[in-house]
Protein backbone atom coordinates (compact mmCIF):
# COMPACT_ATOMS: atom_id res chain seq x y z
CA UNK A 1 11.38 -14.57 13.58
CA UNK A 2 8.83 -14.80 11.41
CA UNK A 3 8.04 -14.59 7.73
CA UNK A 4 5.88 -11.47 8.16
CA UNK A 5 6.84 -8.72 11.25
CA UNK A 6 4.68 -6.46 12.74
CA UNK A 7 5.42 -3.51 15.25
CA UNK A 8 4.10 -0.16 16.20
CA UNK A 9 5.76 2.30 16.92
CA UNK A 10 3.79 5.47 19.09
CA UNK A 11 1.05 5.69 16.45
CA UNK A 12 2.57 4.17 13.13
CA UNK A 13 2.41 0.52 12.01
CA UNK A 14 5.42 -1.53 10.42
CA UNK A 15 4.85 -4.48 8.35
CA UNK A 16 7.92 -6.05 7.10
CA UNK A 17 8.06 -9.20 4.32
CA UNK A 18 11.00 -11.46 5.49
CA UNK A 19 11.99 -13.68 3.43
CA UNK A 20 15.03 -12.62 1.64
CA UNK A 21 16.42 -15.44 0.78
CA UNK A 22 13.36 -15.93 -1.36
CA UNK A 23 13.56 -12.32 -2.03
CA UNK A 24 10.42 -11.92 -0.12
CA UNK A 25 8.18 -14.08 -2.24
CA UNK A 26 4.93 -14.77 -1.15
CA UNK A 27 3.28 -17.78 -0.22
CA UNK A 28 -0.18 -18.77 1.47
CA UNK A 29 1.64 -18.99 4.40
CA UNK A 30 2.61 -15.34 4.15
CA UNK A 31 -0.61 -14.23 2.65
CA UNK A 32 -2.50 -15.67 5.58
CA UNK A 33 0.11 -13.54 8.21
CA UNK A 34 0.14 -10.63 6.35
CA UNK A 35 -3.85 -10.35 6.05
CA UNK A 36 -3.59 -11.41 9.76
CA UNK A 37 -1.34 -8.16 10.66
CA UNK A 38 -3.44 -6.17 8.29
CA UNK A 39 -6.86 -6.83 10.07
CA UNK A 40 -5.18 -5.80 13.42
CA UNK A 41 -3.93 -2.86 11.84
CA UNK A 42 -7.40 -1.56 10.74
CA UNK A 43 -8.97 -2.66 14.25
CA UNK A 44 -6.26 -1.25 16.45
CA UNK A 45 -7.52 2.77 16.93
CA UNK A 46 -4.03 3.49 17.98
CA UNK A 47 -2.60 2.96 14.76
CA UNK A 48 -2.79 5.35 12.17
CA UNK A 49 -0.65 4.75 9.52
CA UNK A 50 0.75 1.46 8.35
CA UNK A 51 4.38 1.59 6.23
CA UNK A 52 4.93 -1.95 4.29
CA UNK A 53 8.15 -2.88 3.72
CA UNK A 54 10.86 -6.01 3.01
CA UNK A 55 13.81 -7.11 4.43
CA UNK A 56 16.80 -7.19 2.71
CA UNK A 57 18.55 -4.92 0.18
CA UNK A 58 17.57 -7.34 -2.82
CA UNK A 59 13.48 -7.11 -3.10
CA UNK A 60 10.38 -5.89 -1.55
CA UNK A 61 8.32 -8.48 -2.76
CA UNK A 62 9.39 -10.44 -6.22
CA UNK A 63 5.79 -11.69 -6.23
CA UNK A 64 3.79 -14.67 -5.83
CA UNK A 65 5.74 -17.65 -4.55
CA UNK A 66 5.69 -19.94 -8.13
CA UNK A 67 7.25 -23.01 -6.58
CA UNK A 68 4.25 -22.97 -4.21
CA UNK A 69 2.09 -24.06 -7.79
CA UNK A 70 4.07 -26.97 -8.06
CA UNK A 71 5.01 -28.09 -4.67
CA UNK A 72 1.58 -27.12 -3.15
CA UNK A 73 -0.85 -26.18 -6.01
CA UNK A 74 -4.09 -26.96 -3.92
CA UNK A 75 -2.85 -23.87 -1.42
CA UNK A 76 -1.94 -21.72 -4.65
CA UNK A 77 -5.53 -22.55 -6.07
CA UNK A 78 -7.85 -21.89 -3.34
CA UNK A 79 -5.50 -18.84 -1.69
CA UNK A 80 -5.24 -16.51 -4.58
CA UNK A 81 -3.55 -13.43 -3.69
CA UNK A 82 -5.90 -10.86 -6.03
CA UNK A 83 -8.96 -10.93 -4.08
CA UNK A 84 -7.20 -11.42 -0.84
CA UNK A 85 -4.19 -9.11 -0.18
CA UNK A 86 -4.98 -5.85 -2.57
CA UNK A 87 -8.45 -5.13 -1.36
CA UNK A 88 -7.57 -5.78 2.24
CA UNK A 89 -4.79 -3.00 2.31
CA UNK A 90 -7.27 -0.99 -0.12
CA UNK A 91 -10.26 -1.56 2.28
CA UNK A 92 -8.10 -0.77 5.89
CA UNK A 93 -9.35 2.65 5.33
CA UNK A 94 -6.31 3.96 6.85
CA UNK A 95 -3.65 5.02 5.21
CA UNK A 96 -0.93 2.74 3.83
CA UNK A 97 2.44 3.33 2.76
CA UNK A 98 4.55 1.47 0.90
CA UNK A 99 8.90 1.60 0.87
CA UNK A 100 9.69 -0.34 -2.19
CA UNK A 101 13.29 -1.12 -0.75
CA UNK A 102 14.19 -3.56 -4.08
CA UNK A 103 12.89 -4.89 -6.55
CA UNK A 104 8.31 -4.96 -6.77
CA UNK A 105 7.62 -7.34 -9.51
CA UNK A 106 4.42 -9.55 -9.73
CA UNK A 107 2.32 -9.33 -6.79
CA UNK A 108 4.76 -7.14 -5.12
CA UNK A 109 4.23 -4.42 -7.31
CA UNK A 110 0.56 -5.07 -6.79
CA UNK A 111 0.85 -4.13 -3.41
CA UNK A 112 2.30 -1.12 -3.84
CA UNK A 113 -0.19 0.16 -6.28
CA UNK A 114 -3.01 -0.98 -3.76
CA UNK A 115 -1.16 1.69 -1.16
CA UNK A 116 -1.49 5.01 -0.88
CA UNK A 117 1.78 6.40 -1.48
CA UNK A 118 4.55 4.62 -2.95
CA UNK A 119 8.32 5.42 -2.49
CA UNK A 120 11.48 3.16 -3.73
CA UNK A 121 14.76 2.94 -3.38
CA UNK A 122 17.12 4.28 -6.52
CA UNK A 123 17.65 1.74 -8.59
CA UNK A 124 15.53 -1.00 -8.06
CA UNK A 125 12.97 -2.94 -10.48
CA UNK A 126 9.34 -2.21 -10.81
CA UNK A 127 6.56 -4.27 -13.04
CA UNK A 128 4.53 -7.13 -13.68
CA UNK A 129 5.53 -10.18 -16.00
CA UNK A 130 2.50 -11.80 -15.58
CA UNK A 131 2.06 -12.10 -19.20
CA UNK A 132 5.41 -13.81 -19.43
CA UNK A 133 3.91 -16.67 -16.88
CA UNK A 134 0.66 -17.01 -18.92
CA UNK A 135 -0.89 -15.07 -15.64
CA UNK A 136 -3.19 -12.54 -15.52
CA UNK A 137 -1.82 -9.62 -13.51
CA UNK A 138 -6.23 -8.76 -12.66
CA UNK A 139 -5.39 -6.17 -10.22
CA UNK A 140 -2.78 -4.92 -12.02
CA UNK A 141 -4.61 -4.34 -15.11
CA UNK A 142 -7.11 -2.88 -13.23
CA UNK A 143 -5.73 -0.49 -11.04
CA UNK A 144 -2.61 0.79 -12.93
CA UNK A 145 -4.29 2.51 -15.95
CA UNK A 146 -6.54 4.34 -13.07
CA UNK A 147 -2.79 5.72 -11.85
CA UNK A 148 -0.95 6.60 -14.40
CA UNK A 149 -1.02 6.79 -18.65
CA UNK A 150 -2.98 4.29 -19.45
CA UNK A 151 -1.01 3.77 -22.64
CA UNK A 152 2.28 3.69 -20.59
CA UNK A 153 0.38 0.72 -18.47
CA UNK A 154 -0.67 -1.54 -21.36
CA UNK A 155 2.78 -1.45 -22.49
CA UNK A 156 3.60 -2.61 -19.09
CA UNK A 157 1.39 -5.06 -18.81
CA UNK A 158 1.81 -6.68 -22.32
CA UNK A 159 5.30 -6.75 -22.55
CA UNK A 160 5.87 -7.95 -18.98
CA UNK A 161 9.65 -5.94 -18.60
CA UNK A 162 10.57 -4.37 -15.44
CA UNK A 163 11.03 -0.74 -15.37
CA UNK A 164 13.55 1.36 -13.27
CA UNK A 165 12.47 3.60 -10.54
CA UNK A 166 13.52 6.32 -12.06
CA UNK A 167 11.26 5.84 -14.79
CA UNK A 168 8.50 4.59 -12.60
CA UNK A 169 9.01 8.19 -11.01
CA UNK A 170 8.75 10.15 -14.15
CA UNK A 171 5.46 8.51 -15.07
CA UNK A 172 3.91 8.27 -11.25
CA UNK A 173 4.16 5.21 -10.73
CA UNK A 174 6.34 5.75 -7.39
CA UNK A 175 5.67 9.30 -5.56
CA UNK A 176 9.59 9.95 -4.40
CA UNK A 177 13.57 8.51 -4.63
CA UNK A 178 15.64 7.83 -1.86
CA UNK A 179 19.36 6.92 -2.16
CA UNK A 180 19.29 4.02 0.08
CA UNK A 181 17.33 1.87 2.69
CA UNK A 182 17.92 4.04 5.72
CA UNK A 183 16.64 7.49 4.02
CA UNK A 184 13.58 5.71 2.65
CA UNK A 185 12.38 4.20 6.10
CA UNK A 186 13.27 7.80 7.48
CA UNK A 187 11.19 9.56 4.50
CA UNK A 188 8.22 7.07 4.80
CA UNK A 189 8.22 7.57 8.85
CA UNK A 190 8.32 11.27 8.10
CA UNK A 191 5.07 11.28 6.04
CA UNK A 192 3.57 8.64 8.15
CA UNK A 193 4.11 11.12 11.27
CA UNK A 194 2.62 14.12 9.12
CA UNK A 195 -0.40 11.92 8.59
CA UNK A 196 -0.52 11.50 12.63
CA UNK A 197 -1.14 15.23 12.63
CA UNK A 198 -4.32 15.23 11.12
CA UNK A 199 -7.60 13.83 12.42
CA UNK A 200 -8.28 10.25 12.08
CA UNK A 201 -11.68 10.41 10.66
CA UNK A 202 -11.17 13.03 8.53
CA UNK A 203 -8.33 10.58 6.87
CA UNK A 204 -10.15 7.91 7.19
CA UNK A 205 -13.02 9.79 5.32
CA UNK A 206 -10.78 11.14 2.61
CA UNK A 207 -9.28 7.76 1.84
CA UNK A 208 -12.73 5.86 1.68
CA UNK A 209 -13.59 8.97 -0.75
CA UNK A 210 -10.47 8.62 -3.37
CA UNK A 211 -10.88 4.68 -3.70
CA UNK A 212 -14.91 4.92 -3.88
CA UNK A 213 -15.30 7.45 -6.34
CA UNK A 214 -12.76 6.25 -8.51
CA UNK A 215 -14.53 5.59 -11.52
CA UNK A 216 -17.34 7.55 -10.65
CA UNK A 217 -18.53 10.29 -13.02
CA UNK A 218 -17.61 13.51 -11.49
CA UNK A 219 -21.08 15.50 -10.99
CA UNK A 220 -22.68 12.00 -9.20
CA UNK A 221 -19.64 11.64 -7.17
CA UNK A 222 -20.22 15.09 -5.47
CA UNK A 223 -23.30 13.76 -4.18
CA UNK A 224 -21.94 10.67 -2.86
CA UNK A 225 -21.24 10.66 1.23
CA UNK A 226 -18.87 8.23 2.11
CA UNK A 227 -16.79 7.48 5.14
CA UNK A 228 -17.35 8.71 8.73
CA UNK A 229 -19.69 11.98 9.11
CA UNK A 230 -16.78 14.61 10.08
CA UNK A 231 -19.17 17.38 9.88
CA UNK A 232 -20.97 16.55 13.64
CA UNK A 233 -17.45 15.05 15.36
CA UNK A 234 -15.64 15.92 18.41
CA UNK A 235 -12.83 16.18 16.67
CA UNK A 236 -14.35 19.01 14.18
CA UNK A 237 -14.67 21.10 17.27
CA UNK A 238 -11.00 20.23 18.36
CA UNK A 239 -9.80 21.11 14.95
CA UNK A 240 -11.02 24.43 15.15
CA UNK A 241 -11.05 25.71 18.83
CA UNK A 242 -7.02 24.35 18.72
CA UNK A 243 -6.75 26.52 15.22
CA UNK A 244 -8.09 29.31 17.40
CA UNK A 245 -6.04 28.79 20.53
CA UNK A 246 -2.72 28.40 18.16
CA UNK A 247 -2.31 25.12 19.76
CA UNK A 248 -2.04 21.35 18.02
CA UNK A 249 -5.11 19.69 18.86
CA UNK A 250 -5.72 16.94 20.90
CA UNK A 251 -7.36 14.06 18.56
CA UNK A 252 -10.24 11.37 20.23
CA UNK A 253 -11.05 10.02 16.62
CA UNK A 254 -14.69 10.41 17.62
């Protein structure tokens, strides 16, 4: 078995970190398999949604491998995981889900908040001590004031501490709580599957949309076009002639 798993199941993509002994740190090793898995994902027109996960009951990711900077530090230097892992899951342009199943901290948490939705496990650890490591936590800072207060986010990010889920739910940092393991991969599939109802292209388009125009002022983002033109596709003419016939339509993603 490896140290990242991939399967698909009908239409929906697993990812699982597995390396719980480590409690699922990464290291270039990893980072190489994971962006592997992630580029078939976003080639593979049979999968629609992609749910990330760990294995074990301790952490979903606890971050960057550190003893990789000491036992390997050329592979830490030239394989950073900022530029590599969080815009590859951001720029699938299909939807990603992540099942925080322990503790995010460090780059793990940075993975969740390049995802699309974000659900955890009661009870588990959330943040970024990056500061405490004399690291920079770039994605991070960048992303997390965009999601939630950005006053709640610098005192993340300065003070390095952890914060419950529960907490991380009250300030939108995670979307839902499950009580355990089982009921979050259940919840996660269940949304994944609701996503499967809907036309590929028209969630492909809506996802390209939300990252894009981000920090673009409002009135020159409603001009913008982005993604794949919806408007003149088969599956436009599905959509409606099935809303018509009372039927669920039949999706070509074309």
């Amino acid at each position: 078995m490896g140290f990242i798993e991939y399967e698909k199941k009908g239409e929906i993509a697993y990812l699982y970190l597995n390396k719980p002994e480590k409690r699922n740190a990464i290291d270039s090793v990893m980072s190489d398999l994971f962006l592997e898995y992630l580029e078939e994902y976003k080639n593979d027109p049979q999968a629609r949604v992609l749910i990330i996960t760990g294995k074990g009951d301790k952490a979903f990711c606890s971050g960057r491998d550190l003893k990789e900077s000491k036992d390997n530090p050329e592979a830490f230097k030239k394989k950073p995981l900022r530029g590599r892992l969080f815009n590859a899951i951001i720029e699938t342009y299909k939807p990603v889900i992540s099942a925080l199943n322990g503790a995010a901290v460090g780059a793990g948490c940075e993975i969740a908040l390049a995802s699309d939705i974000r659900l955890a496990r009661k009870e588990i650890k959330i943040g970024m001590p990056e500061a405490k490591r004399g690291m920079g936590a770039t994605f991070g800072a960048t992303i997390l004031p965009k999601l939630i207060s950005p006053s709640f986010a610098a005192k993340m990010l300065y003070t390095g501490k952890l914060v419950s889920s529960e907490e991380a739910l009250h300030v939108g940092l995670v979307d839902e709580l499950l009580d355990n393991q089982e009921q979050l991969m259940l919840r996660a599939t269940e949304i994944a599957e609701e996503i499967c109802e809907c036309a590929p292209l028209s969630v492909q388009r809506i996802k390209e949309t939300i990252w894009k125009t981000m920090d673009v002022p409002l009135f020159q983002a409603l001009q913008l076009d982005i993604g794949p033109n919806v408007y003149e596709s088969e599956d436009r003419l599905e959509g409606t002639q099935a809303f018509l016939e009372k039927r669920k339509p039949v999706w070509k993603g074309k």
